[in-house]
N, C-alpha and C. Protein backbone atom coordinates (compact mmCIF):
# COMPACT_ATOMS: atom_id res chain seq x y z
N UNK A 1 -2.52 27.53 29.56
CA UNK A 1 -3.36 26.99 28.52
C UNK A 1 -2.57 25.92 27.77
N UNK A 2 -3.29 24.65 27.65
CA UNK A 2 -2.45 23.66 27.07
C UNK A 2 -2.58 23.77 25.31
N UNK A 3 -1.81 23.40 24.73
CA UNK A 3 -1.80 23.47 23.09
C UNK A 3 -1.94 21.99 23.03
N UNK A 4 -3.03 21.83 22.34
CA UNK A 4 -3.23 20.72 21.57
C UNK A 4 -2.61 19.83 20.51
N UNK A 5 -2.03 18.42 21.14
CA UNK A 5 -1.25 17.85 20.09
C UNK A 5 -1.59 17.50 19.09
N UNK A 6 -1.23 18.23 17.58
CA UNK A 6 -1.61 17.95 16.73
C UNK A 6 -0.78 17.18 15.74
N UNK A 7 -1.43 16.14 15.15
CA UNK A 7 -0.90 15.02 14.09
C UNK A 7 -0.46 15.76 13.05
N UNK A 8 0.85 15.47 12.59
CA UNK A 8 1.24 16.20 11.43
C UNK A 8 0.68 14.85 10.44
N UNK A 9 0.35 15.89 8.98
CA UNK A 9 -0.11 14.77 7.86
C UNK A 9 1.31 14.59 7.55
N UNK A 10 0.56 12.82 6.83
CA UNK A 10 1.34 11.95 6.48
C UNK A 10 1.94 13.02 4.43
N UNK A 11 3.07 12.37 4.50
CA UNK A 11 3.62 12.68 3.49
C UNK A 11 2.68 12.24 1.80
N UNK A 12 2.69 13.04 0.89
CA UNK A 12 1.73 13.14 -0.36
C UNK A 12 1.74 11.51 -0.59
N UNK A 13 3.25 11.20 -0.89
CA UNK A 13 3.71 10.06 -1.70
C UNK A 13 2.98 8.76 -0.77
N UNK A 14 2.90 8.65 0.74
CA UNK A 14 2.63 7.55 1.29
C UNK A 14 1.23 7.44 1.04
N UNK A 15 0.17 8.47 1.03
CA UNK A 15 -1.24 8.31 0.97
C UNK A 15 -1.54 7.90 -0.35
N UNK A 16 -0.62 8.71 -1.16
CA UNK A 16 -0.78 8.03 -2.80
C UNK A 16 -0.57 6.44 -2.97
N UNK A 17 0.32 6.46 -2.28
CA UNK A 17 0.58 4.59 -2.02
C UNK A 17 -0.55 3.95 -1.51
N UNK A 18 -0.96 4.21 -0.36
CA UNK A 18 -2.32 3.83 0.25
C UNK A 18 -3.06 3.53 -0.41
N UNK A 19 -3.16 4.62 -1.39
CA UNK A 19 -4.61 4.46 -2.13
C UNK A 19 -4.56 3.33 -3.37
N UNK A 20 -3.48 3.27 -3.31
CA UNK A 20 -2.97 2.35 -4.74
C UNK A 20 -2.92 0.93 -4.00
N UNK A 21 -2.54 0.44 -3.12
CA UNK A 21 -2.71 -0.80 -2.46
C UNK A 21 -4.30 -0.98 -2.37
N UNK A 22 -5.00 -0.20 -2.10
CA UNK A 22 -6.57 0.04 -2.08
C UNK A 22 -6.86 -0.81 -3.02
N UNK A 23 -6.57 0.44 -4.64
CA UNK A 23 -7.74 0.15 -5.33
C UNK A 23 -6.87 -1.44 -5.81
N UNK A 24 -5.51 -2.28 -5.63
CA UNK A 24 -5.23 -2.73 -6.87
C UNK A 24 -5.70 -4.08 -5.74
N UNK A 25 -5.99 -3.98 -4.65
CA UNK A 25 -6.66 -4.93 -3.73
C UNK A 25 -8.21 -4.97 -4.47
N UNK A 26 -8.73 -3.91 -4.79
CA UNK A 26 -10.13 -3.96 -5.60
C UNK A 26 -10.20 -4.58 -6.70
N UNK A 27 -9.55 -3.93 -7.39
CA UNK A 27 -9.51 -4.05 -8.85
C UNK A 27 -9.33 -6.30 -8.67
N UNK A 28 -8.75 -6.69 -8.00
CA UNK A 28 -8.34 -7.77 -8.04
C UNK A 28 -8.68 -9.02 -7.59
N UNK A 29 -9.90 -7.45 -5.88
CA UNK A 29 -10.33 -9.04 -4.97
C UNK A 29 -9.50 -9.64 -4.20
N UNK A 30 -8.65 -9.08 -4.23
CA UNK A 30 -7.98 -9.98 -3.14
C UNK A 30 -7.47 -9.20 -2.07
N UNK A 31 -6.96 -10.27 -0.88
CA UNK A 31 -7.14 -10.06 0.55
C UNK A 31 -5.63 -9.58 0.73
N UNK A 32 -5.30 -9.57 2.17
CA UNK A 32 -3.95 -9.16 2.11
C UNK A 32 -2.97 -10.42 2.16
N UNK A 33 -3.38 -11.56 2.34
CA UNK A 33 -2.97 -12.96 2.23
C UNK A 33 -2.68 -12.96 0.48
N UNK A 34 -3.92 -12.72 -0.23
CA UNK A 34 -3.61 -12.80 -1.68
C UNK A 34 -2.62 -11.84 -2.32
N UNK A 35 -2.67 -10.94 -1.63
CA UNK A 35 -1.02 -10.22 -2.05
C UNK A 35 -0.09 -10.41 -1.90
N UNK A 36 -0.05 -11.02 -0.27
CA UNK A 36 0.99 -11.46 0.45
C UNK A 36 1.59 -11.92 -0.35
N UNK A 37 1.04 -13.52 -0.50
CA UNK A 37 1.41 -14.64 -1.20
C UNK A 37 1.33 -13.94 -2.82
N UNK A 38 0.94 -13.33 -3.94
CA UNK A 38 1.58 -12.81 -5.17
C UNK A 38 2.88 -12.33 -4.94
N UNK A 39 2.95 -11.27 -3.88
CA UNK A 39 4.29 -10.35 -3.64
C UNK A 39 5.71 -11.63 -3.08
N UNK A 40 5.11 -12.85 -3.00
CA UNK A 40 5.82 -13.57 -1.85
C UNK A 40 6.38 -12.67 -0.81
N UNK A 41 5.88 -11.94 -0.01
CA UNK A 41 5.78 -11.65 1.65
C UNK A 41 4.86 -12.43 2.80
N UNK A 42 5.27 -11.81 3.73
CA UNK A 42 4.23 -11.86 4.53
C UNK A 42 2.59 -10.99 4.49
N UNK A 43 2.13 -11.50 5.72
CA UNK A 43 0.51 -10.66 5.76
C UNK A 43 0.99 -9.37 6.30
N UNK A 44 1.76 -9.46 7.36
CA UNK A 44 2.79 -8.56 7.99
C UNK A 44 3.04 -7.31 7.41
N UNK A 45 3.65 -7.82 6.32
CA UNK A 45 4.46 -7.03 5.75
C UNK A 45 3.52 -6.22 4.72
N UNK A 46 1.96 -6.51 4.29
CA UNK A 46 1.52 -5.90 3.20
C UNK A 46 0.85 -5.09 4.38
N UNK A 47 0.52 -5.65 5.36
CA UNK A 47 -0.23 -4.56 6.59
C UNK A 47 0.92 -3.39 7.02
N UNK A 48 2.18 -3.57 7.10
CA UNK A 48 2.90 -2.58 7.04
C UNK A 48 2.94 -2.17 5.64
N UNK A 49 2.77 -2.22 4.81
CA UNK A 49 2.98 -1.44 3.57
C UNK A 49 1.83 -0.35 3.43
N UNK A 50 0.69 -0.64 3.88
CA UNK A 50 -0.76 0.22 4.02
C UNK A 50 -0.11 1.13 5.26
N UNK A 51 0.06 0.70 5.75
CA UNK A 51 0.27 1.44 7.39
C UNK A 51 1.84 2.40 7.45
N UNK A 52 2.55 1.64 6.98
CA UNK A 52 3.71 3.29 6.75
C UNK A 52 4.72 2.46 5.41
N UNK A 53 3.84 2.89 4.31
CA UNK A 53 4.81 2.96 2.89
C UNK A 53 6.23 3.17 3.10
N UNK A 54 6.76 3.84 3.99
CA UNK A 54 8.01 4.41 4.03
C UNK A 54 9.00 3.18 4.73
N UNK A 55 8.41 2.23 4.75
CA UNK A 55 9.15 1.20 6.12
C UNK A 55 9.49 0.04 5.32
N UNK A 56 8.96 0.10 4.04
CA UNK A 56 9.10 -1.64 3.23
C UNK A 56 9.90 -0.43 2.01
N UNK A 57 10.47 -1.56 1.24
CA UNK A 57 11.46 -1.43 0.11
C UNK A 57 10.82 -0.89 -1.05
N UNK A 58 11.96 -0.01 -1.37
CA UNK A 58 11.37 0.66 -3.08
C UNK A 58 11.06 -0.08 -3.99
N UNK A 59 11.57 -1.68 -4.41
CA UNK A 59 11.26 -2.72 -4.97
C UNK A 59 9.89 -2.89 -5.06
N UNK A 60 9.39 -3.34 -3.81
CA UNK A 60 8.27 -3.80 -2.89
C UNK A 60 7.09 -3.02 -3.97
N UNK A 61 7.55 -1.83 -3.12
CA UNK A 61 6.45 -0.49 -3.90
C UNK A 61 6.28 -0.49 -5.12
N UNK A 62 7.08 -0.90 -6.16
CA UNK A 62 7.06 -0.48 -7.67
C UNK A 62 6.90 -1.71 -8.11
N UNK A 63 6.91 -2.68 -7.42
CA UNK A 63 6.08 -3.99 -8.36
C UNK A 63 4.51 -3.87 -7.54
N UNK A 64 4.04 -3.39 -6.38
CA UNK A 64 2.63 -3.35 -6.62
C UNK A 64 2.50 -2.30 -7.19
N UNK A 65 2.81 -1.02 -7.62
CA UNK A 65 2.25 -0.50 -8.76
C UNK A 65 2.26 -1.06 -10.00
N UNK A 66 3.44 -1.90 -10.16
CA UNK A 66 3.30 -2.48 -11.70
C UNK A 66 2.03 -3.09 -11.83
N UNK A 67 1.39 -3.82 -10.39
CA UNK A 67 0.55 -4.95 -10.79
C UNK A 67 -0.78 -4.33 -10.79
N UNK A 68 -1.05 -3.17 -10.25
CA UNK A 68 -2.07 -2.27 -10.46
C UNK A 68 -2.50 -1.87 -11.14
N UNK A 69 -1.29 -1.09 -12.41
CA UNK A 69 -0.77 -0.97 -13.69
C UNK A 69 -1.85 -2.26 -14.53
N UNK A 70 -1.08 -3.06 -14.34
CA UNK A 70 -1.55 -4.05 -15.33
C UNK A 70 -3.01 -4.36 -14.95
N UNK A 71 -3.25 -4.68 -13.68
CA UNK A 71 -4.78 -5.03 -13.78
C UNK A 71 -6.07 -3.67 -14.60
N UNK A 72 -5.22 -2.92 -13.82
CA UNK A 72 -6.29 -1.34 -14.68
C UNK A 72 -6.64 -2.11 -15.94
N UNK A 73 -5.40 -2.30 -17.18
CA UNK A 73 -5.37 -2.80 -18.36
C UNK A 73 -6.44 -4.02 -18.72
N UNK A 74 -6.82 -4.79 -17.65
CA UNK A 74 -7.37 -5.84 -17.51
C UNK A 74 -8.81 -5.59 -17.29
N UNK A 75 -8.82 -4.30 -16.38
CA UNK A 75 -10.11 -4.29 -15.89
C UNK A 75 -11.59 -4.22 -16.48
């Protein structure tokens, strides 16, 4: 009998990230080009930031929460 490969879930902190690139993409309207270019990165690099938080820099991460942060304030 074969056992079924099962996906281990992703870690609390990365989905929490996820969701925060989400909404501060909402909150803002903008694309991943418009982050890109705020964050000065690449498109690349914000598509890896959705796709495994764990792979781009702690920097990276805590200025798009800052800017999330602030738009909330805005919203």
């Amino acid at each position: 009998m074969a056992v079924a490969n099962k996906k281990s879930k992703p870690p609390r902190e990365a989905v929490d990230f996820q969701i925060q690139l989400y909404a501060l993409q909402q909150y803002k309207r903008w694309t991943d080009a418009d982050l890109a270019k705020y964050l000065g990165v690449s498109d690349r690099t914000v598509a890896r930031m959705r796709n495994d938080p764990f792979s781009v820099s702690g920097g990276l991460i805590l200025r798009t929460q800052a800017l999330l942060e602030k738009a909330k304030e805005n919203y």
